[in-house]
PDB file of N, CA and C in Angstrom:
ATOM      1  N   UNK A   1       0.830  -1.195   0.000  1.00  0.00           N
ATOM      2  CA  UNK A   1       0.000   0.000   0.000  1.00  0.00           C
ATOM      3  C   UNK A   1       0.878   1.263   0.000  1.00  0.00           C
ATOM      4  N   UNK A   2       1.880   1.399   0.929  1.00  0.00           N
ATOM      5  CA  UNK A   2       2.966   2.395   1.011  1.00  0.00           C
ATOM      6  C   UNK A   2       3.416   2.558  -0.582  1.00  0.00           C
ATOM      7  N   UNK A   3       4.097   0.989  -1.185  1.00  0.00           N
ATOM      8  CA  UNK A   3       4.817   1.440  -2.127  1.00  0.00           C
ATOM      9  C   UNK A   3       4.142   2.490  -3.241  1.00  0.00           C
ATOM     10  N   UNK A   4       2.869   1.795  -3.623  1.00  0.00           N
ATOM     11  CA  UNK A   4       1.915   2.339  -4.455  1.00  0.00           C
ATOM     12  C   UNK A   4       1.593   3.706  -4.129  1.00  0.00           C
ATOM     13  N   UNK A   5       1.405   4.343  -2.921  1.00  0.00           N
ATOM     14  CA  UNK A   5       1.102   6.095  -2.409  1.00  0.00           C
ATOM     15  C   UNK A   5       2.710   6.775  -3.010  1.00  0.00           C
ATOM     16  N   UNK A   6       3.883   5.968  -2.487  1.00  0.00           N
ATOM     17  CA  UNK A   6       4.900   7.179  -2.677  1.00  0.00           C
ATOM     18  C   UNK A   6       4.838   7.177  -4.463  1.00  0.00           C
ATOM     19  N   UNK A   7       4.764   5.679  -4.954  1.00  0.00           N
ATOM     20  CA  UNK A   7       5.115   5.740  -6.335  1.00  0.00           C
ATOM     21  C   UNK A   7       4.022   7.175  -7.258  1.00  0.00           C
ATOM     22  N   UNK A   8       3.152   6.871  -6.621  1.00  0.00           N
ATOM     23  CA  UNK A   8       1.707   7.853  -7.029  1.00  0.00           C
ATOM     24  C   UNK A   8       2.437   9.536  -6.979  1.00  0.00           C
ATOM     25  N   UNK A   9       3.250   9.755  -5.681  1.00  0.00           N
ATOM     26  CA  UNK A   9       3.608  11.087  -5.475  1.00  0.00           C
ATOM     27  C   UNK A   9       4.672  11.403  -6.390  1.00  0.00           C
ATOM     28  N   UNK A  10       5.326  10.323  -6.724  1.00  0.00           N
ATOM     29  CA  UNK A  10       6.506  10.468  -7.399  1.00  0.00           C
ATOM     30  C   UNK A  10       6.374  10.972  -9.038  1.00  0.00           C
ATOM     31  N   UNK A  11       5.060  10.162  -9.653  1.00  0.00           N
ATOM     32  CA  UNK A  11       4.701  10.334 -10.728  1.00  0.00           C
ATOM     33  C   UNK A  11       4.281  12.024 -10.817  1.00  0.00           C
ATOM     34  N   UNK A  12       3.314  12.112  -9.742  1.00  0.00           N
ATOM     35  CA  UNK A  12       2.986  13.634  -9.555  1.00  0.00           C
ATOM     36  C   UNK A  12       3.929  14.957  -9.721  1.00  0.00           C
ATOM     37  N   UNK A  13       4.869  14.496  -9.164  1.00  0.00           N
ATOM     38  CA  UNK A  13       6.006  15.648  -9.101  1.00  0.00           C
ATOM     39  C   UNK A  13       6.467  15.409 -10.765  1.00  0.00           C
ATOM     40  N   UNK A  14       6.911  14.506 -11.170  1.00  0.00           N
ATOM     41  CA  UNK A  14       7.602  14.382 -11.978  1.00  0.00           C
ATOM     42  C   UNK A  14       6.896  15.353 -13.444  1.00  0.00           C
ATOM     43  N   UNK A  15       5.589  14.810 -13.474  1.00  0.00           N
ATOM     44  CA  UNK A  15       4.682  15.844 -14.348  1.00  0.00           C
ATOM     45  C   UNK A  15       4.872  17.107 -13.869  1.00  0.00           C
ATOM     46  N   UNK A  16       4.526  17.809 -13.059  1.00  0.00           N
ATOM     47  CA  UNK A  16       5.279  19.219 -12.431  1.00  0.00           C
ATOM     48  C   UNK A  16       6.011  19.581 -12.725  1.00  0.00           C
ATOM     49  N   UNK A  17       6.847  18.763 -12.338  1.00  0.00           N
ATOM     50  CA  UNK A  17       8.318  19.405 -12.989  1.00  0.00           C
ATOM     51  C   UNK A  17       8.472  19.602 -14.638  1.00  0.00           C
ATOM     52  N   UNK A  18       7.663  18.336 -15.114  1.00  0.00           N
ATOM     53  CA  UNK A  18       7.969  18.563 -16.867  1.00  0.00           C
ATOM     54  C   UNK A  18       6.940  19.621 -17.418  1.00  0.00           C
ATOM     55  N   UNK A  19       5.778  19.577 -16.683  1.00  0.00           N
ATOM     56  CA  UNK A  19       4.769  21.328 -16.984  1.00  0.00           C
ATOM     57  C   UNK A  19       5.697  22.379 -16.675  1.00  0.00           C
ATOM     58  N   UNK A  20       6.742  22.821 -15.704  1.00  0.00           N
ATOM     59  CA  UNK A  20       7.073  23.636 -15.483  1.00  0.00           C
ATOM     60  C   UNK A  20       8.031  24.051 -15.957  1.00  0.00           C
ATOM     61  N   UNK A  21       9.317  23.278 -17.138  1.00  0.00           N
ATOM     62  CA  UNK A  21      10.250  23.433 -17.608  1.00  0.00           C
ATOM     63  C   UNK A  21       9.348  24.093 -19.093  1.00  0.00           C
ATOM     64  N   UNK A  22       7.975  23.280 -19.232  1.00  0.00           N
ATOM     65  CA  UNK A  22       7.539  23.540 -20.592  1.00  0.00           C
ATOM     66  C   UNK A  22       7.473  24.847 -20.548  1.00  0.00           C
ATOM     67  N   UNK A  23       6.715  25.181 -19.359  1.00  0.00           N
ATOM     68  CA  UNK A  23       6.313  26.605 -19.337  1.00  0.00           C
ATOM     69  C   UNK A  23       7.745  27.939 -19.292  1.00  0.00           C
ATOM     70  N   UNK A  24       8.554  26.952 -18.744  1.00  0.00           N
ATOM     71  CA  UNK A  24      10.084  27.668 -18.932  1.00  0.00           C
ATOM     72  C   UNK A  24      10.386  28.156 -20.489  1.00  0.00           C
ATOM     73  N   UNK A  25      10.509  27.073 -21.258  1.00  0.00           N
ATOM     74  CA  UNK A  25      10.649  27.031 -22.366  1.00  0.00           C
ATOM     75  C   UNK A  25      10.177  27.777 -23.370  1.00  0.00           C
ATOM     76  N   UNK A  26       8.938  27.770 -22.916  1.00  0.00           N
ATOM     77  CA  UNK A  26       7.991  28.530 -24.013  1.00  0.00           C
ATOM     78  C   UNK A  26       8.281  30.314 -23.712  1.00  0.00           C
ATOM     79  N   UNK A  27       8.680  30.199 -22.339  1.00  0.00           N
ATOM     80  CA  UNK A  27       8.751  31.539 -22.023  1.00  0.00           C
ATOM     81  C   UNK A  27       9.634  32.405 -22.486  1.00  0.00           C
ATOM     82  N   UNK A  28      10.928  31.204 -22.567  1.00  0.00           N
ATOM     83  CA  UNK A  28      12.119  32.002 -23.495  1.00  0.00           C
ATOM     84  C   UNK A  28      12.230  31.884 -24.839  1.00  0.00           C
ATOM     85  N   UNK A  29      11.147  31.332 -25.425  1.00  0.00           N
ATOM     86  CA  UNK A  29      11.379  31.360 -26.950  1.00  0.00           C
ATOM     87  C   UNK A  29      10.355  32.515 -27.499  1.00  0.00           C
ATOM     88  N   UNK A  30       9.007  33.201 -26.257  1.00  0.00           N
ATOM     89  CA  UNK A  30       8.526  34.079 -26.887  1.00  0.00           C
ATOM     90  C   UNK A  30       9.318  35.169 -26.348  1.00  0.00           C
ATOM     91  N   UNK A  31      10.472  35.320 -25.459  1.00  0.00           N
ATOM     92  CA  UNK A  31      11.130  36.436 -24.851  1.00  0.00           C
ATOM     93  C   UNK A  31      12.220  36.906 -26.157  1.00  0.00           C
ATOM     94  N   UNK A  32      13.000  35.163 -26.753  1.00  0.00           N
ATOM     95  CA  UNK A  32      13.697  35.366 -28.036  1.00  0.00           C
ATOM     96  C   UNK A  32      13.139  35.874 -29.089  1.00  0.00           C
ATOM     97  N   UNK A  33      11.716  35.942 -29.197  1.00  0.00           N
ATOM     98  CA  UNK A  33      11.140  36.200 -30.538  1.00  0.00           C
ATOM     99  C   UNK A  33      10.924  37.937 -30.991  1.00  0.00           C
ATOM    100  N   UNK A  34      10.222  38.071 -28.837  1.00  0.00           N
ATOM    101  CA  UNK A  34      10.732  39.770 -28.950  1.00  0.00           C
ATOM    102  C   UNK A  34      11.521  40.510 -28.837  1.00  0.00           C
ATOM    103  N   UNK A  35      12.658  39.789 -28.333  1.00  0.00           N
ATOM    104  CA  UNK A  35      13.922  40.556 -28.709  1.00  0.00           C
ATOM    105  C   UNK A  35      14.523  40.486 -30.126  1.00  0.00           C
ATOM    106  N   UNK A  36      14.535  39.501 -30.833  1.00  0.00           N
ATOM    107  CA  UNK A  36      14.739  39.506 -31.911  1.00  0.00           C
ATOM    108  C   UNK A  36      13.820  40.913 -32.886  1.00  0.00           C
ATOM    109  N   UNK A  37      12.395  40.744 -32.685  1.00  0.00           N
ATOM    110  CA  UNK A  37      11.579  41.720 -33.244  1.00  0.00           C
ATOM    111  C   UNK A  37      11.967  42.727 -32.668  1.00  0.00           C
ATOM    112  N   UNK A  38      12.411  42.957 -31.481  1.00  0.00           N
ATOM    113  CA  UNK A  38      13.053  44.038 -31.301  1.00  0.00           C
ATOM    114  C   UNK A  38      14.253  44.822 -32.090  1.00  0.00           C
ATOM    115  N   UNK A  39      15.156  43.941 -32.051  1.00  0.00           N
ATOM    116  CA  UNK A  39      15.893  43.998 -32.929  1.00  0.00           C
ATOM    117  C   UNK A  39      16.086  44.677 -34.418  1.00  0.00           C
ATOM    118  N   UNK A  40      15.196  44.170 -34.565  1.00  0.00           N
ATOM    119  CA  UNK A  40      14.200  44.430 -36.101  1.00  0.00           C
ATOM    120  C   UNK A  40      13.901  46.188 -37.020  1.00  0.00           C
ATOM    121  N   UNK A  41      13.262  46.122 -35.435  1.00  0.00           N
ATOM    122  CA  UNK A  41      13.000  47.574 -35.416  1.00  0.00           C
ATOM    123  C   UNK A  41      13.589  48.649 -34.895  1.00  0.00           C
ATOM    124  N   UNK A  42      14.836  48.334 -34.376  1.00  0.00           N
ATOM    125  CA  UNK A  42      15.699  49.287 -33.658  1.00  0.00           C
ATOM    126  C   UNK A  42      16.902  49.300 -35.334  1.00  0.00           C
ATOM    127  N   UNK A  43      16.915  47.990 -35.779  1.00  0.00           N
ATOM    128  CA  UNK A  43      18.118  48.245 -36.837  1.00  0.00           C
ATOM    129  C   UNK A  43      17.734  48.722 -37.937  1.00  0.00           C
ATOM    130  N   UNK A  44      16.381  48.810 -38.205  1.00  0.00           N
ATOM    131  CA  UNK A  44      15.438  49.732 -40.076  1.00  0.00           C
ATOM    132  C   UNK A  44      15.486  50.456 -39.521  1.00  0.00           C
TER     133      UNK A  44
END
């Protein structure tokens, strides 16, 4: 019964953690996109 609760918590975190890198991720590729567009418009 134990093994099955921690294994359960373990799975839990583990999704967490991989939602939260996604959300990492995504964050710096729309941060790259406006700096780049930044870019853009500072160099025309």
């Amino acid at each position: 019964m134990q093994l099955v609760e921690t294994e359960n918590v373990c799975e839990g975190q583990d999704s967490r953690i991989s939602l939260a890198s996604q959300q990492v991720r995504h964050k710096r590729e729309m941060t790259r996109r406006f700096t780049s567009r930044l870019n853009q418009v500072v160099l025309s």
